[in-house]
C-alpha atoms as a PDB file:
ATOM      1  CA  UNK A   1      56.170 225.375   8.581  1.00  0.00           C
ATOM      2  CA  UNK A   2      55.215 222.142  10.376  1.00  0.00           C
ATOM      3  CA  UNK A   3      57.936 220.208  12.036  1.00  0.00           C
ATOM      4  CA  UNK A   4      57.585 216.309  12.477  1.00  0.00           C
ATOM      5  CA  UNK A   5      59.565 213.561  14.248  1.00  0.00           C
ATOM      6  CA  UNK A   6      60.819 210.645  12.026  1.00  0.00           C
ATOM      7  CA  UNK A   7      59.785 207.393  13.357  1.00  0.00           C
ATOM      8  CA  UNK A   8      61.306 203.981  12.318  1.00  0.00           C
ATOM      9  CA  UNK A   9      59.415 201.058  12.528  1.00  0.00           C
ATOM     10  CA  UNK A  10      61.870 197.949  13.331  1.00  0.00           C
ATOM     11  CA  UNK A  11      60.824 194.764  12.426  1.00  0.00           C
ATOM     12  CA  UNK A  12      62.027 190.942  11.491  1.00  0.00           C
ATOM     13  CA  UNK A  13      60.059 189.853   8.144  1.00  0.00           C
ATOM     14  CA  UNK A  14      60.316 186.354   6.772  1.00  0.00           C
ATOM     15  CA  UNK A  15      62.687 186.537   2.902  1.00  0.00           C
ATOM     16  CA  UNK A  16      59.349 185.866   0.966  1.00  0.00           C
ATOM     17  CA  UNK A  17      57.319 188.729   2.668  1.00  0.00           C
ATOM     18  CA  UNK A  18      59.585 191.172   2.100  1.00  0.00           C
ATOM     19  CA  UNK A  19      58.423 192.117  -1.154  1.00  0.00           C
ATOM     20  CA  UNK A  20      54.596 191.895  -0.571  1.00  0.00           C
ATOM     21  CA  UNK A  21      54.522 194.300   2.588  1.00  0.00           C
ATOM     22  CA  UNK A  22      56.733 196.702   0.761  1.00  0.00           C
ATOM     23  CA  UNK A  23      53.969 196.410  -1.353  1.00  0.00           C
ATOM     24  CA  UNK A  24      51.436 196.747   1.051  1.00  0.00           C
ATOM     25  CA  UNK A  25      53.260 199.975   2.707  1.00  0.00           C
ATOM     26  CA  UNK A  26      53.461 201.411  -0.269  1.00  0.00           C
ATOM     27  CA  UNK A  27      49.871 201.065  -1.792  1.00  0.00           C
ATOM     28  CA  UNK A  28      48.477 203.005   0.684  1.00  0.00           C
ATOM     29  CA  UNK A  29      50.851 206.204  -0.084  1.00  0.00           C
ATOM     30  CA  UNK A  30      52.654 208.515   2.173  1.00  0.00           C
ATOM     31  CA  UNK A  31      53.084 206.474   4.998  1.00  0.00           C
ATOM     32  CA  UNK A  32      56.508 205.337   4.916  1.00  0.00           C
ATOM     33  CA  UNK A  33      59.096 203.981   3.547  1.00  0.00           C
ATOM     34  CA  UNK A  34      60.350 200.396   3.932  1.00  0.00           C
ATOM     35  CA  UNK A  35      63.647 198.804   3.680  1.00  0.00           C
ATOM     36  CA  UNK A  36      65.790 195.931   4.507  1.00  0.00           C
ATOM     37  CA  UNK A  37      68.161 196.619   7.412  1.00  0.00           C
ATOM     38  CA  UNK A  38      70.264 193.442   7.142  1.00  0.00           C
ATOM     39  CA  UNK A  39      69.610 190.999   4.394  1.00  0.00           C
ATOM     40  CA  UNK A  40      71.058 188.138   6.430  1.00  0.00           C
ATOM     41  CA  UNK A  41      69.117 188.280   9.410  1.00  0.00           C
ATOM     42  CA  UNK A  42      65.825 189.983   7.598  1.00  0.00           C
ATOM     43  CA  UNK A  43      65.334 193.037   9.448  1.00  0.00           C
ATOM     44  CA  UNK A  44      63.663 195.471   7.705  1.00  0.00           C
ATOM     45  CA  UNK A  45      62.107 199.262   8.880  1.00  0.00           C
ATOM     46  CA  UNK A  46      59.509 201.295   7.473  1.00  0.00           C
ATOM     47  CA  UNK A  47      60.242 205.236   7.861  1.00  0.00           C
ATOM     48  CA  UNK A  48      57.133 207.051   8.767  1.00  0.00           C
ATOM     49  CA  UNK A  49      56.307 210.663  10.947  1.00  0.00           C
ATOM     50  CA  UNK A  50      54.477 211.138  13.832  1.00  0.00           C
ATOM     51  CA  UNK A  51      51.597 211.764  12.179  1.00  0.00           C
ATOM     52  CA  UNK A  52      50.838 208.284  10.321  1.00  0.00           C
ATOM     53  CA  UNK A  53      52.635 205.504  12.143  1.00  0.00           C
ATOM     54  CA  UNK A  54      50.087 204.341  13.937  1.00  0.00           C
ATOM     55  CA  UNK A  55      48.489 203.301  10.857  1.00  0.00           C
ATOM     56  CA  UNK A  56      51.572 201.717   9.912  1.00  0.00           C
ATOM     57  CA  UNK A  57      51.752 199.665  13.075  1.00  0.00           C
ATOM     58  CA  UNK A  58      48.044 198.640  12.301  1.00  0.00           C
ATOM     59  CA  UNK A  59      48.532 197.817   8.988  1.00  0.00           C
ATOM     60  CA  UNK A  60      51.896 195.249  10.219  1.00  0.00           C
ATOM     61  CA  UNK A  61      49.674 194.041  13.030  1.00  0.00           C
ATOM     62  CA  UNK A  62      46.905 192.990  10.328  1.00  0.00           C
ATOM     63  CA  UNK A  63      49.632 191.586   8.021  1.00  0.00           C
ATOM     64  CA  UNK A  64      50.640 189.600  10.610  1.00  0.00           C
ATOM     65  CA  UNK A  65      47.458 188.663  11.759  1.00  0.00           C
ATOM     66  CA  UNK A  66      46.855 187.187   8.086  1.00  0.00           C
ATOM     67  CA  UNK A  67      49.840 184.901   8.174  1.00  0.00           C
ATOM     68  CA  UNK A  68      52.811 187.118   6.941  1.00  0.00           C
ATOM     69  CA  UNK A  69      56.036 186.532   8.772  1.00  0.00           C
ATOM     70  CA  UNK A  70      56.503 189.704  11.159  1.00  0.00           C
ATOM     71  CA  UNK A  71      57.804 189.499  14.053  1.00  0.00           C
ATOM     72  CA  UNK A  72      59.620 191.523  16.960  1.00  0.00           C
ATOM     73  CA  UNK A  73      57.800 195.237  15.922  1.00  0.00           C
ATOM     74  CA  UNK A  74      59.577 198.224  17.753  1.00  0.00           C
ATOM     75  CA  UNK A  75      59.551 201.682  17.233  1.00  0.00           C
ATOM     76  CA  UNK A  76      62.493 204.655  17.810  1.00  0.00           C
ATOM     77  CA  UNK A  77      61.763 208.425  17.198  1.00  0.00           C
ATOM     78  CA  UNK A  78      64.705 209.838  14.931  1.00  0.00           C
ATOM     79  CA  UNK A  79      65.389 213.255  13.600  1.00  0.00           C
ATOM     80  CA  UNK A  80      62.651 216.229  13.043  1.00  0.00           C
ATOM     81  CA  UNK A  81      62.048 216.848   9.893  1.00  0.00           C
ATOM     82  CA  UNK A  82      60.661 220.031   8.515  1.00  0.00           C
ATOM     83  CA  UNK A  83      57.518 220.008   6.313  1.00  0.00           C
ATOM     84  CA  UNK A  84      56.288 223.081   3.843  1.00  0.00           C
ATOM     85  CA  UNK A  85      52.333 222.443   3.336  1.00  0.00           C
END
C-alpha cells in the first residue's frame, strides 16, 4: 500500500473562469479536484497528491499565462491518504 500526502492548491479565480478551469482540471483526469472555497470572494482549491501537483501548478500557471483570471496560487500539504494499486 502506497501512502500519499493531500495537497490543496489555493487560489483566487475570476466568477467567469471558474467553470472553464474546472474544466480544464478535470480533462486531464486524476489530478485533482477543484472547488469553490467562498463564492463571495472567489477562492477556489484544486485537491491533488504529491505525486501530480506539480502538473497542476503548471497547468494554472499556463491558464493564467493565457488570460484566465488566477491569481494569489498557494499550496498546503493536508492529510495522508492511503492508496491500494
Amino acid at each position: 500500500m502506497n501512502v500519499q500526502r493531500t495537497v490543496r492548491i489555493r487560489f483566487s479565480c475570476a466568477p467567469e473562469d471558474i467553470v472553464y478551469i474546472n474544466g480544464v482540471i478535470d480533462s486531464y483526469g486524476n489530478l485533482g479536484l477543484m472547488r469553490t472555497l467562498d463564492k463571495k470572494g472567489y477562492n477556489c482549491a484544486v485537491y491533488s497528491t504529491e505525486g501530480v501537483y506539480k502538473t497542476v501548478l503548471l497547468i494554472l500557471e499556463a491558464l493564467r499565462e493565457e488570460g484566465a483570471g488566477i491569481g494569489d496560487i498557494e499550496t498546503e500539504t493536508t492529510e495522508s491518504v492511503e492508496i491500494q494499486l
